[in-house]
PDB file of N, CA and C in Angstrom:
ATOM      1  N   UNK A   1       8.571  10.977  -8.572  1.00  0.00           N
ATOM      2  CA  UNK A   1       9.580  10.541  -7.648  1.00  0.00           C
ATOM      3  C   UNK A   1       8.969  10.167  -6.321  1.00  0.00           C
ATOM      4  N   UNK A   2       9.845   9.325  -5.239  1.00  0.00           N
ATOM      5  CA  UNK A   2       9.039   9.242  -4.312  1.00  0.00           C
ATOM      6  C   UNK A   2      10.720   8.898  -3.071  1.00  0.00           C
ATOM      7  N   UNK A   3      10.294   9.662  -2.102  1.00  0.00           N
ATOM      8  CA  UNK A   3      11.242  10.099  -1.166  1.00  0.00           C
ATOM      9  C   UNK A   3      10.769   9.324  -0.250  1.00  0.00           C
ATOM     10  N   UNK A   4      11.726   9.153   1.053  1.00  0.00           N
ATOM     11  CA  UNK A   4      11.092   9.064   2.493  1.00  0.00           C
ATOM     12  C   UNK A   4      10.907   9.963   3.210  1.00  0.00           C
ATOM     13  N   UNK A   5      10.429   9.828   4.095  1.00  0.00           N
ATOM     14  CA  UNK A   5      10.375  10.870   5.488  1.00  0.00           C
ATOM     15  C   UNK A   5      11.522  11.763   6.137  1.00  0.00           C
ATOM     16  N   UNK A   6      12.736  10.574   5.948  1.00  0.00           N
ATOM     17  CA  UNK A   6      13.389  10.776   6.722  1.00  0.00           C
ATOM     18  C   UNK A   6      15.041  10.686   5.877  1.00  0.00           C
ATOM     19  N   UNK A   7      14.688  11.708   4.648  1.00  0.00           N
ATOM     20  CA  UNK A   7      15.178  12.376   2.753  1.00  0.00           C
ATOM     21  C   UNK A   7      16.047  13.688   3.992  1.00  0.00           C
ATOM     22  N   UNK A   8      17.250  14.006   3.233  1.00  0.00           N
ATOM     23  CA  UNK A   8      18.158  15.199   3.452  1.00  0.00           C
ATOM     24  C   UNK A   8      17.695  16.708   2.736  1.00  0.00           C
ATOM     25  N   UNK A   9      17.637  17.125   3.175  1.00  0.00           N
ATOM     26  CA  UNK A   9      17.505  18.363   2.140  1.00  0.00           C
ATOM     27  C   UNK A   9      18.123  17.953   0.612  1.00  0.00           C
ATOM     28  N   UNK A  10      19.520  17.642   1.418  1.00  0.00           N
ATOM     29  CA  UNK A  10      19.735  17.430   0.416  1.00  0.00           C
ATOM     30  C   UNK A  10      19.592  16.517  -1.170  1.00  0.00           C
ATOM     31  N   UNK A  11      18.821  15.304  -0.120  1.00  0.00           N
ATOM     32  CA  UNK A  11      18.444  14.533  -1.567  1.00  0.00           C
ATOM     33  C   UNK A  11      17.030  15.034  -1.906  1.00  0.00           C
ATOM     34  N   UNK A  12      16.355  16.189  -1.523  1.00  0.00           N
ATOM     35  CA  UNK A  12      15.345  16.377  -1.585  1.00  0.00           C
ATOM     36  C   UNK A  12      15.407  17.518  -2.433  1.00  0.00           C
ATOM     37  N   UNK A  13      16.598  18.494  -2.718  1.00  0.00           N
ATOM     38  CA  UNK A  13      16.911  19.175  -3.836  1.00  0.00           C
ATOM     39  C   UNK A  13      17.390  18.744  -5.099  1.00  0.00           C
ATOM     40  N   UNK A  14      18.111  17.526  -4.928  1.00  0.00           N
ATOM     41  CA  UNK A  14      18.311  16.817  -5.965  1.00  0.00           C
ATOM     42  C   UNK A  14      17.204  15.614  -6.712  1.00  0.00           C
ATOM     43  N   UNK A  15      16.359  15.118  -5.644  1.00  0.00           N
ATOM     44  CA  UNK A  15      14.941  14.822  -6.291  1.00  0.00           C
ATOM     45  C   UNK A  15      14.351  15.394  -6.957  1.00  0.00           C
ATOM     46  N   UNK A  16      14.263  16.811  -6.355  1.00  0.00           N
ATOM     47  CA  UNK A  16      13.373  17.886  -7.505  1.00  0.00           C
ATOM     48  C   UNK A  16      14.065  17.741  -9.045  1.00  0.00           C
ATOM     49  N   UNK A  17      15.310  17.998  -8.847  1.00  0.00           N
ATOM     50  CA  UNK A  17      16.197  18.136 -10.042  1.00  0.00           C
ATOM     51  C   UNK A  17      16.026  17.308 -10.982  1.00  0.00           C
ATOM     52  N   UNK A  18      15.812  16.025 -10.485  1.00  0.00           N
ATOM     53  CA  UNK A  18      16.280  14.891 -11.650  1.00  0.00           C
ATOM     54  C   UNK A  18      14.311  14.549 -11.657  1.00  0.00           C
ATOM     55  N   UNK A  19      13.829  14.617 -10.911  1.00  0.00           N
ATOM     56  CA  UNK A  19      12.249  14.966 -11.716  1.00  0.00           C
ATOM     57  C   UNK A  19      12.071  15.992 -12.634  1.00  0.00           C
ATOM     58  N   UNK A  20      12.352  17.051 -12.038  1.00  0.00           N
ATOM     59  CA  UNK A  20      12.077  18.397 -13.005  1.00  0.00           C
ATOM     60  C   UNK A  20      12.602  17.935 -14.765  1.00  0.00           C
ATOM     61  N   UNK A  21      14.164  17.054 -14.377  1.00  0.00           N
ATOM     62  CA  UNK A  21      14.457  16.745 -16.095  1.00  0.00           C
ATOM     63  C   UNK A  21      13.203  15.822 -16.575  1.00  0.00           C
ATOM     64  N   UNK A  22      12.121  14.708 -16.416  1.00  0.00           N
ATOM     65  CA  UNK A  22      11.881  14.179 -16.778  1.00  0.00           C
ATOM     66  C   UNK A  22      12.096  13.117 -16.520  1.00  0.00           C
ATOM     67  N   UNK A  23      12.742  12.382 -15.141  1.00  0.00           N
ATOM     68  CA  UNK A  23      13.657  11.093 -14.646  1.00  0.00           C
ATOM     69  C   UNK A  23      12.454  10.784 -13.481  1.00  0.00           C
ATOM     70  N   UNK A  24      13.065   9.534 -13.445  1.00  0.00           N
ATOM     71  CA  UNK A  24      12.021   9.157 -12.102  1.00  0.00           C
ATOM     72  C   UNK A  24      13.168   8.780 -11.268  1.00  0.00           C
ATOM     73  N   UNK A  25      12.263   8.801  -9.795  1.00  0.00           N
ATOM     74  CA  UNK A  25      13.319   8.734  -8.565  1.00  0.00           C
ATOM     75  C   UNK A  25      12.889   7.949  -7.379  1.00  0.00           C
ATOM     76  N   UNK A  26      13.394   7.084  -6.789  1.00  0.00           N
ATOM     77  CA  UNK A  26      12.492   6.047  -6.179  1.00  0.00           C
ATOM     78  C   UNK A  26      13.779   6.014  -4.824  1.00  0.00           C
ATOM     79  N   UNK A  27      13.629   6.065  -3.574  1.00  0.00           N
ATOM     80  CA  UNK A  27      14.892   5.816  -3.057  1.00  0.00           C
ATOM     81  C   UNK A  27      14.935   4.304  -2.978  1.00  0.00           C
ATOM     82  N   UNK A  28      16.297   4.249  -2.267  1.00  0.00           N
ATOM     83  CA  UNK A  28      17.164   3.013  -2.569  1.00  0.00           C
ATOM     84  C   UNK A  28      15.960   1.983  -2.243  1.00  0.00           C
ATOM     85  N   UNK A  29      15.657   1.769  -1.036  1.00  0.00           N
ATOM     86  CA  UNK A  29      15.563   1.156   0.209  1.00  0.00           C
ATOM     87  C   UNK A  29      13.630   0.503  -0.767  1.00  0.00           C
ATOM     88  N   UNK A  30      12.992   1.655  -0.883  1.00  0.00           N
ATOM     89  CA  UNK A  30      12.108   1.334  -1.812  1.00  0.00           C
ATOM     90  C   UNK A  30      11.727   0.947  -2.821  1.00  0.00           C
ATOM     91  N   UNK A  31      12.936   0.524  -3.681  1.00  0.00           N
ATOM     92  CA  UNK A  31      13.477   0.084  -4.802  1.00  0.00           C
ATOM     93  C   UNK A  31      13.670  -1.472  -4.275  1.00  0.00           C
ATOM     94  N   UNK A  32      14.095  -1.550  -3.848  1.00  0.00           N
ATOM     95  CA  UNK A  32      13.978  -3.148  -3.493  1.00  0.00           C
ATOM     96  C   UNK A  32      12.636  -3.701  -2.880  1.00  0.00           C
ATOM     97  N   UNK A  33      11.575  -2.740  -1.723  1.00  0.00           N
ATOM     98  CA  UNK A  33       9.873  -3.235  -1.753  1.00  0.00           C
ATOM     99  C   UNK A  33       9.513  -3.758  -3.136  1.00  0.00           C
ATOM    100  N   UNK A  34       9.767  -2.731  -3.905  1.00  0.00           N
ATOM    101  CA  UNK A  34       8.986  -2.798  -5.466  1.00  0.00           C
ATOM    102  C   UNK A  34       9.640  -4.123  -5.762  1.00  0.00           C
ATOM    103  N   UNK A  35      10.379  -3.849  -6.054  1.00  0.00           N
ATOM    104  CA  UNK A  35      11.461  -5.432  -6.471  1.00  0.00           C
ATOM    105  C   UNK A  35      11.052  -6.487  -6.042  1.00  0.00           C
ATOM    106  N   UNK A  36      11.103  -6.650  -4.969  1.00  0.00           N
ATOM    107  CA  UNK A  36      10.298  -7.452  -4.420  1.00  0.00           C
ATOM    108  C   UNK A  36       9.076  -8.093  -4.735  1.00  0.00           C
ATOM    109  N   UNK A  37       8.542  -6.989  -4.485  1.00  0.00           N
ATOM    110  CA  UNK A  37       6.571  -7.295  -5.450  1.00  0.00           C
ATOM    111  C   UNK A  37       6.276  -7.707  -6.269  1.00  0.00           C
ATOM    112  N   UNK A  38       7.177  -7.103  -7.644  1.00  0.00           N
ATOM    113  CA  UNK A  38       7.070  -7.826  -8.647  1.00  0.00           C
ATOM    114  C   UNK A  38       7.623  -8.947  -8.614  1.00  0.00           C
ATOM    115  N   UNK A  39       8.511  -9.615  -7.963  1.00  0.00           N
ATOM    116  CA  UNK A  39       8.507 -10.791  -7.737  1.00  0.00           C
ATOM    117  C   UNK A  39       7.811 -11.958  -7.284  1.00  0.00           C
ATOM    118  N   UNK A  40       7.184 -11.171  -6.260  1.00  0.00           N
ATOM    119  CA  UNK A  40       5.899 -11.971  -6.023  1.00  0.00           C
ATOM    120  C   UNK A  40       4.805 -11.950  -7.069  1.00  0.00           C
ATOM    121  N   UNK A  41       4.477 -10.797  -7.588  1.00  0.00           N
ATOM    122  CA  UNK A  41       3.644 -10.611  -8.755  1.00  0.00           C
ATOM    123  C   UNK A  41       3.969 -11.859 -10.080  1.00  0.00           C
ATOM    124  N   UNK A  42       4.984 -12.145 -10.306  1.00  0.00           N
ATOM    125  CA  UNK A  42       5.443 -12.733 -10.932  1.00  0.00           C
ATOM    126  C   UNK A  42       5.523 -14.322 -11.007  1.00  0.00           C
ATOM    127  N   UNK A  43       5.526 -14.786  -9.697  1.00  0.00           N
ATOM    128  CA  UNK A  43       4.788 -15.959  -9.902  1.00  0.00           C
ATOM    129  C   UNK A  43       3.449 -16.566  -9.922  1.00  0.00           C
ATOM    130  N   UNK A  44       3.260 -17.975  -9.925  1.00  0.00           N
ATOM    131  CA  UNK A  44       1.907 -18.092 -10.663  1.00  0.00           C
ATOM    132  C   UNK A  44       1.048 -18.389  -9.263  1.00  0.00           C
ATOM    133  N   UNK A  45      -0.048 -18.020  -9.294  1.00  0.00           N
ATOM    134  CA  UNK A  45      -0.923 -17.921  -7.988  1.00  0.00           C
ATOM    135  C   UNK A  45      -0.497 -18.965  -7.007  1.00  0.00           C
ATOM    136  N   UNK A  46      -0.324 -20.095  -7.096  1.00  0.00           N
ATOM    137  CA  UNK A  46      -0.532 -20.690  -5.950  1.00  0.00           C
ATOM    138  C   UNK A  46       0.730 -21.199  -5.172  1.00  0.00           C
ATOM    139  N   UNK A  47       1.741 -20.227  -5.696  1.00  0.00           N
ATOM    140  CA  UNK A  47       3.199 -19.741  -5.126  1.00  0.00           C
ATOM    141  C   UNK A  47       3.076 -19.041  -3.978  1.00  0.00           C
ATOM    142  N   UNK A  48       2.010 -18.133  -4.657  1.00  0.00           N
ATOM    143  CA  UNK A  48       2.012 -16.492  -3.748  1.00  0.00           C
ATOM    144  C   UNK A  48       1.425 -17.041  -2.543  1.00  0.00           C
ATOM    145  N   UNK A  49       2.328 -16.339  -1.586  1.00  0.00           N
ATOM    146  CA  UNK A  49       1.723 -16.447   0.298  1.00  0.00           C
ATOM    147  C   UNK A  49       0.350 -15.638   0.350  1.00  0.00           C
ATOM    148  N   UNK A  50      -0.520 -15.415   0.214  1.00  0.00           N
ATOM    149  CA  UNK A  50      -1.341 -15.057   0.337  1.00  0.00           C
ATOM    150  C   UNK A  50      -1.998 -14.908   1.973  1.00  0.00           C
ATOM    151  N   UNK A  51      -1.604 -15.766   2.788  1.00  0.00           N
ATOM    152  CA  UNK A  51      -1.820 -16.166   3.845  1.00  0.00           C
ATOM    153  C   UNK A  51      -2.907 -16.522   3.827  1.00  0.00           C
ATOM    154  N   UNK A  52      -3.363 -15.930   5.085  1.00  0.00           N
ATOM    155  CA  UNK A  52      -5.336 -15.925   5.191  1.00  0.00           C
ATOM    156  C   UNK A  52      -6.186 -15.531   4.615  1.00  0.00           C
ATOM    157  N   UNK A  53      -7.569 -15.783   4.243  1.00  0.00           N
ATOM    158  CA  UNK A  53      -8.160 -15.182   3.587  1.00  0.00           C
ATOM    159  C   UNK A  53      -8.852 -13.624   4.688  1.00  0.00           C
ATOM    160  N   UNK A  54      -9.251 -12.534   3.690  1.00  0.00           N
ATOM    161  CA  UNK A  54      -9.678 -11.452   4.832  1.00  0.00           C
ATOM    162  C   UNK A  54     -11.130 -12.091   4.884  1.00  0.00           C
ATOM    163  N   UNK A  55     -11.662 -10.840   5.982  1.00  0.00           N
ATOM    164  CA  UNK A  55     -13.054 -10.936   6.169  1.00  0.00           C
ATOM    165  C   UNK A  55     -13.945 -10.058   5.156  1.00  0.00           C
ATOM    166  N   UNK A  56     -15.530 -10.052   4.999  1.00  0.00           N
ATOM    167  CA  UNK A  56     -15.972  -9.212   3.843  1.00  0.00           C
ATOM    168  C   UNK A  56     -15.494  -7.657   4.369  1.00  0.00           C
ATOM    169  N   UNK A  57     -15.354  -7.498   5.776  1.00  0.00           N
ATOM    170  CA  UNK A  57     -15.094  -6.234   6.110  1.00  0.00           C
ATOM    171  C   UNK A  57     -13.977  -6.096   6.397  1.00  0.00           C
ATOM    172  N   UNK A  58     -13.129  -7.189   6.285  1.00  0.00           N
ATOM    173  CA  UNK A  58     -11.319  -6.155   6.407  1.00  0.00           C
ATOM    174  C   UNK A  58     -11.293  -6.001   4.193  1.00  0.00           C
ATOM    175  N   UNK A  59     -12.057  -6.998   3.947  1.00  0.00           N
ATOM    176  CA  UNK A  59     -12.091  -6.326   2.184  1.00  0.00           C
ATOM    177  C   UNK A  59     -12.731  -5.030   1.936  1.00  0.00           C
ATOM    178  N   UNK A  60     -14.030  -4.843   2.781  1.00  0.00           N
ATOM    179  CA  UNK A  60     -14.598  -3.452   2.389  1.00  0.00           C
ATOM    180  C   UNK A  60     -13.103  -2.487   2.537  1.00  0.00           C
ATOM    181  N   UNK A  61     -12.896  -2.583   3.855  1.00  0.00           N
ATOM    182  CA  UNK A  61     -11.559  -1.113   4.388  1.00  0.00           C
ATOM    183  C   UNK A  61     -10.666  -1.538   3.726  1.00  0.00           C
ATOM    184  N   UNK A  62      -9.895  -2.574   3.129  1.00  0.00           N
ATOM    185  CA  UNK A  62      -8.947  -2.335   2.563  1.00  0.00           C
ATOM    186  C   UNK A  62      -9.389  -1.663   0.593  1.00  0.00           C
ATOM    187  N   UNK A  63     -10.506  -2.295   0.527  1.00  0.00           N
ATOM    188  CA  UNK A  63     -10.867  -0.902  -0.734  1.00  0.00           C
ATOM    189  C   UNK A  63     -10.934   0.151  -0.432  1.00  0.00           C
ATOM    190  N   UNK A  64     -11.507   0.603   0.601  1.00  0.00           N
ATOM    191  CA  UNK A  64     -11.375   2.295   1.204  1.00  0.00           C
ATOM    192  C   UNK A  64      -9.910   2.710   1.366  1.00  0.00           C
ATOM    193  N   UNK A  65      -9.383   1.656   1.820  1.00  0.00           N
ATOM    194  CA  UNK A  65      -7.956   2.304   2.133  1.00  0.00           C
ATOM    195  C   UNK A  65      -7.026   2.273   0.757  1.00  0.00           C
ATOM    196  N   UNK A  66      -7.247   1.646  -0.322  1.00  0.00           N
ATOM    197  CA  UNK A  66      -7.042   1.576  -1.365  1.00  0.00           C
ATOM    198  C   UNK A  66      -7.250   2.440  -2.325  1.00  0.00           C
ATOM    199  N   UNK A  67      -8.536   3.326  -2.279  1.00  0.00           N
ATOM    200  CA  UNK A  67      -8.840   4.630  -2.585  1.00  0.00           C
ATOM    201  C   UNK A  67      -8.519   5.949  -2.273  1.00  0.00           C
ATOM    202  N   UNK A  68      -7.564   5.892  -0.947  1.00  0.00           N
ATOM    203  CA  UNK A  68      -6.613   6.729  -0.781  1.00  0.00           C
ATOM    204  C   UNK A  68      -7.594   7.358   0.804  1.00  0.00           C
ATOM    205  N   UNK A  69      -8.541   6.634   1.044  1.00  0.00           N
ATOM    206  CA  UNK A  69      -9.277   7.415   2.380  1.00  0.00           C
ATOM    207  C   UNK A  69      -8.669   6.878   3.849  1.00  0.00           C
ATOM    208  N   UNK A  70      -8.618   8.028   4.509  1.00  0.00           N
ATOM    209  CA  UNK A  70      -7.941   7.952   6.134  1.00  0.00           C
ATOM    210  C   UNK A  70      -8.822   6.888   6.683  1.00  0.00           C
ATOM    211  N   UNK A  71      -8.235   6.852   8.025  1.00  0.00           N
ATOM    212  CA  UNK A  71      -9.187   6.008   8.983  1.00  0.00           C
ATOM    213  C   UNK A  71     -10.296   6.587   9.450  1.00  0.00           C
ATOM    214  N   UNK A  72     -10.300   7.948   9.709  1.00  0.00           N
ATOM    215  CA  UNK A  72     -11.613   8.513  10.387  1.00  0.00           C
ATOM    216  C   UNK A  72     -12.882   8.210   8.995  1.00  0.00           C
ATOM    217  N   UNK A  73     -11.947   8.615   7.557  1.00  0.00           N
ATOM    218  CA  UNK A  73     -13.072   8.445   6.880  1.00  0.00           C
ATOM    219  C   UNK A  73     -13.752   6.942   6.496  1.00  0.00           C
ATOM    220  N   UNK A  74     -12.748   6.493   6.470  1.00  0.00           N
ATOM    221  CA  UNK A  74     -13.228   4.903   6.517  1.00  0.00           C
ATOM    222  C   UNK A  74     -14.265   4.586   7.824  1.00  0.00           C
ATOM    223  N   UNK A  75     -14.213   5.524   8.759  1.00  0.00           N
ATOM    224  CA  UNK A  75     -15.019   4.956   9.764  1.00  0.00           C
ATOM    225  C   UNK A  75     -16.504   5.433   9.425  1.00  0.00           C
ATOM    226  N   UNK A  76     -16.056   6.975   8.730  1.00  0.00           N
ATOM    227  CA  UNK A  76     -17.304   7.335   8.170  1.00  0.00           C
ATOM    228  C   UNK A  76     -18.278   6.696   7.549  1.00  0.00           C
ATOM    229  N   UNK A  77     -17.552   6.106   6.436  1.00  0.00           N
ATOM    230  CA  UNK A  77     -17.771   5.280   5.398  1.00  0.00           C
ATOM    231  C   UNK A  77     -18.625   4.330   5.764  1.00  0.00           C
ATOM    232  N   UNK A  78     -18.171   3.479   6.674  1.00  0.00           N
ATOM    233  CA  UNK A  78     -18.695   2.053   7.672  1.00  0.00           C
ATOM    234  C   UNK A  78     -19.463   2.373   8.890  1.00  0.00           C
ATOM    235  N   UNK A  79     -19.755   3.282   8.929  1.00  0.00           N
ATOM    236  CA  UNK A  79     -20.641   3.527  10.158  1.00  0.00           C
ATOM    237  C   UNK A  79     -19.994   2.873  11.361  1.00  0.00           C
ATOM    238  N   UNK A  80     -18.875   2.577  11.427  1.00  0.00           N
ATOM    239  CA  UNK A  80     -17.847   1.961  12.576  1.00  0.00           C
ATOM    240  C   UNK A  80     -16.683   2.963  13.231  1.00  0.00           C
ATOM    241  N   UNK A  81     -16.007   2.647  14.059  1.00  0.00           N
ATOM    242  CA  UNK A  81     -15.631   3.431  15.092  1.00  0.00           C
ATOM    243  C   UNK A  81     -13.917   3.611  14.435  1.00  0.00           C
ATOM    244  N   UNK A  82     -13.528   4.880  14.553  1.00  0.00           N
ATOM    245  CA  UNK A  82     -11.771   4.508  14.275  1.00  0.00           C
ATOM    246  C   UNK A  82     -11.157   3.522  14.646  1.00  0.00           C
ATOM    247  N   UNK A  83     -11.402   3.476  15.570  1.00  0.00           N
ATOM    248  CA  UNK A  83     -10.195   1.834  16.229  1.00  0.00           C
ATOM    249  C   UNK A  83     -10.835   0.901  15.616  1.00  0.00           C
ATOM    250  N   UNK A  84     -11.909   1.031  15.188  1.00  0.00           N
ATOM    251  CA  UNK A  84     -12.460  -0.571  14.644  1.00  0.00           C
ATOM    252  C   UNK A  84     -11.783  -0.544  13.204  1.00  0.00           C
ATOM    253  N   UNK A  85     -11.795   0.672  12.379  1.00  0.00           N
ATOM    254  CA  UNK A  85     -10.964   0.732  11.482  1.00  0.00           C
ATOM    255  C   UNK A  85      -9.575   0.274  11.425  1.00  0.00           C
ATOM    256  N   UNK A  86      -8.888   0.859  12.321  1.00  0.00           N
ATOM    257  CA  UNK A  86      -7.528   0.950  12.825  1.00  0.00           C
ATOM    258  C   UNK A  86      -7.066  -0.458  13.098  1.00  0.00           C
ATOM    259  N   UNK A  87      -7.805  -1.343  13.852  1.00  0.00           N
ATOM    260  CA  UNK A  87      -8.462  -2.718  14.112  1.00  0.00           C
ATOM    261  C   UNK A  87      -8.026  -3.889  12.896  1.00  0.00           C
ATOM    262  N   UNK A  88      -8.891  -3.403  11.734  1.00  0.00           N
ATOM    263  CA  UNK A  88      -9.288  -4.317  10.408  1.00  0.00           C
ATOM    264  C   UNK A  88      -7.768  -4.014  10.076  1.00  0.00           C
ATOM    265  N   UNK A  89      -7.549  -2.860  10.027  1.00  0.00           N
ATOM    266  CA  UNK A  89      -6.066  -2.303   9.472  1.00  0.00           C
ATOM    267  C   UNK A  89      -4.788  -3.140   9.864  1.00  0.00           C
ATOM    268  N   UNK A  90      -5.026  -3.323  10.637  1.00  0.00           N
ATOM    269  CA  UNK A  90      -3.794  -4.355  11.835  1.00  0.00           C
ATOM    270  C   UNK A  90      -4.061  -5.673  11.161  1.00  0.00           C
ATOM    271  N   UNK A  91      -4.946  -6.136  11.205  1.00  0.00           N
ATOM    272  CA  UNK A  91      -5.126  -7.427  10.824  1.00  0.00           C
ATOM    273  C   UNK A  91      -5.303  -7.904   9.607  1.00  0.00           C
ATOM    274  N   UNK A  92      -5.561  -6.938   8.513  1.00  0.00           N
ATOM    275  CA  UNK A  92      -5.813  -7.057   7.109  1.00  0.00           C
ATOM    276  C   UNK A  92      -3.929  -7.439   6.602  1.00  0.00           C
ATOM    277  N   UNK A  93      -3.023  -6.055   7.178  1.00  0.00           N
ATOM    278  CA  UNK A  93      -1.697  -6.083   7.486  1.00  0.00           C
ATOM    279  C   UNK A  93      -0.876  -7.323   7.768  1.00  0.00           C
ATOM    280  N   UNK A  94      -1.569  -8.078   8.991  1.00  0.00           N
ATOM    281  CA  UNK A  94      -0.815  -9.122   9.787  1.00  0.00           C
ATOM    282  C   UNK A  94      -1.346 -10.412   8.594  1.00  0.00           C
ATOM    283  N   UNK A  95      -2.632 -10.511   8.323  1.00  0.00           N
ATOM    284  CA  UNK A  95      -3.306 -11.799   8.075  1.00  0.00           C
ATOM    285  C   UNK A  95      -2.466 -11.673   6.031  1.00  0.00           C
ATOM    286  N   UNK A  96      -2.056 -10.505   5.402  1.00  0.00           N
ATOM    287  CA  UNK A  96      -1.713 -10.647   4.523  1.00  0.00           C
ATOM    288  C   UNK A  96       0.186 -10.533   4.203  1.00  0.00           C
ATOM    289  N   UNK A  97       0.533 -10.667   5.567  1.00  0.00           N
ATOM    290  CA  UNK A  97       2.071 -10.689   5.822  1.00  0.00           C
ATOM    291  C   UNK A  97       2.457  -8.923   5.628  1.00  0.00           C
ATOM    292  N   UNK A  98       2.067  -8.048   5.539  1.00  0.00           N
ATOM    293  CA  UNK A  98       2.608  -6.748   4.487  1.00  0.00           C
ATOM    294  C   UNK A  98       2.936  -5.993   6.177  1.00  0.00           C
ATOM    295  N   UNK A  99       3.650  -4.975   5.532  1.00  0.00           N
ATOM    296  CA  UNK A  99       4.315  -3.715   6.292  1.00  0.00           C
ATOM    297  C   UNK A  99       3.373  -2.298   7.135  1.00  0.00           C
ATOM    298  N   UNK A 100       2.415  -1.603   5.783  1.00  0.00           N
ATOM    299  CA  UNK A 100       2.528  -0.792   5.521  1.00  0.00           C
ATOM    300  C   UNK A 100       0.810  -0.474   4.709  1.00  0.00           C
ATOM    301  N   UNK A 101       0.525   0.535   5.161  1.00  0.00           N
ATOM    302  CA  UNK A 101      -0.935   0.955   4.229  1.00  0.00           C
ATOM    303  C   UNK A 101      -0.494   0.890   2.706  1.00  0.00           C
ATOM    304  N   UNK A 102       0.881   1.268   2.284  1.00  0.00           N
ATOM    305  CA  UNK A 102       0.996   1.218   0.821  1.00  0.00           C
ATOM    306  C   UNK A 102       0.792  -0.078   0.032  1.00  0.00           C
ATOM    307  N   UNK A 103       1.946  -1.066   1.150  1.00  0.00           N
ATOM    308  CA  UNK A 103       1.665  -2.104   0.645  1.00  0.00           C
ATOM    309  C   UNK A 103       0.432  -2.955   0.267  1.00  0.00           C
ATOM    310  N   UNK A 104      -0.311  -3.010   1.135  1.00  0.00           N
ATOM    311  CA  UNK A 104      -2.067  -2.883   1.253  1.00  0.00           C
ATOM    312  C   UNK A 104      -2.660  -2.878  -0.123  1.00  0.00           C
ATOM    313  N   UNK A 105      -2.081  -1.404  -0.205  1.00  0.00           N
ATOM    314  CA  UNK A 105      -2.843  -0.556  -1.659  1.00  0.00           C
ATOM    315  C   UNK A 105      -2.574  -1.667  -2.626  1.00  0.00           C
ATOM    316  N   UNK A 106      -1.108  -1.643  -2.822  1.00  0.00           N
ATOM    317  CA  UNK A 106      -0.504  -2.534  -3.954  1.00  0.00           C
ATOM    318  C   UNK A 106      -0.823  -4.005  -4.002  1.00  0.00           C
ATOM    319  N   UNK A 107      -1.440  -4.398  -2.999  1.00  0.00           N
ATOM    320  CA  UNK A 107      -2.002  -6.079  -3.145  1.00  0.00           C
ATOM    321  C   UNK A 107      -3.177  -5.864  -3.702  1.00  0.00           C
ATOM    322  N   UNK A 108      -3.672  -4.714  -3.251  1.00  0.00           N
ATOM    323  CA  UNK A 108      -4.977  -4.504  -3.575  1.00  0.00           C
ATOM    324  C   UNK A 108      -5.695  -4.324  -5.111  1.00  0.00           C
ATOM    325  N   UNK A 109      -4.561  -3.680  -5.757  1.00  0.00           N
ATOM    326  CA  UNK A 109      -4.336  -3.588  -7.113  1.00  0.00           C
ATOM    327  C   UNK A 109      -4.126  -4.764  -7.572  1.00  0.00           C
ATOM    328  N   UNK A 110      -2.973  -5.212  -7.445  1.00  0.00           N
ATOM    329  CA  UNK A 110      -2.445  -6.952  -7.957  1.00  0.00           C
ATOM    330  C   UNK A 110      -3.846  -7.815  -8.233  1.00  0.00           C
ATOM    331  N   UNK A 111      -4.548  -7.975  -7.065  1.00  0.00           N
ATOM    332  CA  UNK A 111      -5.125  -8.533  -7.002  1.00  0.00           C
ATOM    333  C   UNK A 111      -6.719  -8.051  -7.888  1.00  0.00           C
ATOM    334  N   UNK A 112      -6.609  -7.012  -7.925  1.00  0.00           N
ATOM    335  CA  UNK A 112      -7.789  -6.265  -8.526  1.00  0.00           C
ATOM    336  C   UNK A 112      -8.897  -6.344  -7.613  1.00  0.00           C
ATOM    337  N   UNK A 113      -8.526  -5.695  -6.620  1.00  0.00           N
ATOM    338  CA  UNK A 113      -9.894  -5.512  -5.744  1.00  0.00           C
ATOM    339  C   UNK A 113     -10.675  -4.454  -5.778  1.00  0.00           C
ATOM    340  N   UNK A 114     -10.111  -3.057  -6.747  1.00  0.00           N
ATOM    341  CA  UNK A 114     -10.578  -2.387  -6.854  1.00  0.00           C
ATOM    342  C   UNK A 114     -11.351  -2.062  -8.083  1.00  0.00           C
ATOM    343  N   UNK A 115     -12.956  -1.428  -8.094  1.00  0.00           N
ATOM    344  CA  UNK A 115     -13.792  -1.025  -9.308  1.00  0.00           C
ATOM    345  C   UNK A 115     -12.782  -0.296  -9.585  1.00  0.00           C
ATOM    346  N   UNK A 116     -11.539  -0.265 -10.609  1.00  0.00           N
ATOM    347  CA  UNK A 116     -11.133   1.300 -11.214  1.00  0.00           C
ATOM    348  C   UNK A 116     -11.560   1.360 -12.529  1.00  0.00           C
ATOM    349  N   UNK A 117     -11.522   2.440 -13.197  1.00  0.00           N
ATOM    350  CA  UNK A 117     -12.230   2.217 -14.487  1.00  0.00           C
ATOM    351  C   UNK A 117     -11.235   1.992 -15.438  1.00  0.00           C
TER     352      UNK A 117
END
């Protein structure tokens, strides 16, 4: 299941619930991102807004950030400074139209930018 931040107790007892049966649970509002995506997913490449192309290093951090690592560690990673992270992050974001580090992730996949095995 997957909640927001800003979930009631109460839908947050009833999330458990209808996971615990075996159900999946997506709220509303996020149900239409997804929707969305696959819509875009769904047409044929040279539909998709893609916008700009990134740089080799807003591609390195957005694989790091794709792997589920913070900004400090990404800075680790790159021998570069948080804000420079924080930086690529903004602009990887802006230059690919998206919201959100998740969204990020999920282009990132689409697109297969990541070694997964």
């Amino acid at each position: 299941g997957y909640l927001l931040k800003d979930s009631s107790i109460e839908e947050v007892a009833q999330a458990v619930r209808v996971v615990n049966e075996g159900q999946s649970l997506i709220s509303p509002s996020m149900a239409v991102k997804l929707i969305d995506e696959f819509k875009q997913m769904s047409k044929p490449n040279k539909e998709r807004s893609t916008a700009l192309k990134l740089t080799d290093r807003e591609l390195e951090v957005l694989r790091l950030v794709a792997k589920g690592l913070n900004n400090r560690e990404v800075a680790k990673e790159l021998f570069i400074s948080e804000n420079t992270v924080k930086n690529h992050v903004r602009n990887i974001l802006e230059k690919l139209q998206l919201h959100s580090r998740m969204e990020a992730v999920m282009y990132a996949m689409k697109e297969k930018l990541l070694d997964l095995p």
